[in-house]
Protein backbone atom coordinates (compact mmCIF):
# COMPACT_ATOMS: atom_id res chain seq x y z
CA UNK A 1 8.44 4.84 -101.74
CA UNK A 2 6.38 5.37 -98.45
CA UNK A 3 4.93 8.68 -99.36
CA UNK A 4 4.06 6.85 -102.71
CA UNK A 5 1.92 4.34 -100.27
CA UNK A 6 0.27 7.25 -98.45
CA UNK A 7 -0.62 8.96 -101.51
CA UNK A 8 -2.03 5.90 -102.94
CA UNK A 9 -4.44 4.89 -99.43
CA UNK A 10 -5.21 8.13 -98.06
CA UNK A 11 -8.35 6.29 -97.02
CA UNK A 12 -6.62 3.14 -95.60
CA UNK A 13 -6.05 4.68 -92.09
CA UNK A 14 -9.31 5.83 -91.47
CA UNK A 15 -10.93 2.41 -92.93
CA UNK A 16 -8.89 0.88 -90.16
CA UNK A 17 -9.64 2.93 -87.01
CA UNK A 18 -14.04 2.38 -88.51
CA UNK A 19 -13.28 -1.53 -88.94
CA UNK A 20 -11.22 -1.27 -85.00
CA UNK A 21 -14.09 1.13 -83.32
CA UNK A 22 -16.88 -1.01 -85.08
CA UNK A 23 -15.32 -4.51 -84.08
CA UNK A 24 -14.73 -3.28 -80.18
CA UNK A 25 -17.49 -1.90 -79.56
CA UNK A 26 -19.88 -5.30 -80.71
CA UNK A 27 -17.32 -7.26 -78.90
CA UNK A 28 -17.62 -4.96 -75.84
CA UNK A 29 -21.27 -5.41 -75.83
CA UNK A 30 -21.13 -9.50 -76.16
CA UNK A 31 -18.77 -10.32 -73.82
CA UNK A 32 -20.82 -8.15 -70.94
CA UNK A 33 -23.73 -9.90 -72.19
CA UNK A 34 -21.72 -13.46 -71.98
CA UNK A 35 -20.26 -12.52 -68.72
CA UNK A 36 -23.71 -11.57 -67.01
CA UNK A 37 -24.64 -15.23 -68.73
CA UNK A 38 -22.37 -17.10 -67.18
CA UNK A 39 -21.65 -17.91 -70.63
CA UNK A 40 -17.93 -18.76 -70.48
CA UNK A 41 -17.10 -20.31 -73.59
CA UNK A 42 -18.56 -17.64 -75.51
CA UNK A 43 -16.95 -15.11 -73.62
CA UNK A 44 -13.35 -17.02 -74.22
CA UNK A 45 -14.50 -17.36 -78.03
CA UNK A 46 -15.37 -13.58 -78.60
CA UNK A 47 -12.13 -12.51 -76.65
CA UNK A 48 -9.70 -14.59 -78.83
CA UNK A 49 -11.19 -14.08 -82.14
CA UNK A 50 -11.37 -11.15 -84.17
CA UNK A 51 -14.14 -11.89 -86.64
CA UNK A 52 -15.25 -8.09 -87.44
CA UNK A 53 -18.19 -7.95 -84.92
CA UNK A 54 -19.55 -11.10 -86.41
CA UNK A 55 -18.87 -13.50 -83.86
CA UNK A 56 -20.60 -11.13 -81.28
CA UNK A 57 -23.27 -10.08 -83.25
CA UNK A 58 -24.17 -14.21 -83.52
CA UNK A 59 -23.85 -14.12 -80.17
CA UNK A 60 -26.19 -11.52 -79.31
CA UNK A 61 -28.96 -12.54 -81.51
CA UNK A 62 -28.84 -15.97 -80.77
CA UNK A 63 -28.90 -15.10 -76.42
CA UNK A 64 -31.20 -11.67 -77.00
CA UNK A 65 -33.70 -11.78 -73.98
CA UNK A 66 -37.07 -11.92 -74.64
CA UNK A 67 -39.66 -8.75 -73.83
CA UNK A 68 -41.64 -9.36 -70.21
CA UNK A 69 -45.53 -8.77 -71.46
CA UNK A 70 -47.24 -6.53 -68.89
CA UNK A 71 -50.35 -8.70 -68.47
């Protein structure tokens, strides 16, 4: 029965480990970003929930710093 599974998926594992590098590293990214913010709710928000990167990417775009014109 379980080698029946792993025949079955053999791309389940890696699909896993892409979905687990691609969620930490946007989350990674957003809570520095929150943290330098002093953004404390969002940092609590993107820490508890695992929403696939989307929560941080939200966060990011919404809180991106705008470009300094050299004038």
């Amino acid at each position: 029965m379980e080698q029946e599974i792993y025949s079955i998926m053999p791309w389940f594992i890696p699909l896993i480990l892409i979905v687990a590098i691609w969620d930490s590293v946007w989350k990674l990214i957003a809570m520095w970003k929150a943290g330098r913010n002093n953004h404390l709710a969002w940092f609590i928000c993107i820490f508890i929930f695992n929403t696939l990167g989307i929560l941080p990417i939200i966060y990011i775009l919404i809180n991106k710093e705008k470009p300094v014109s050299a004038a």
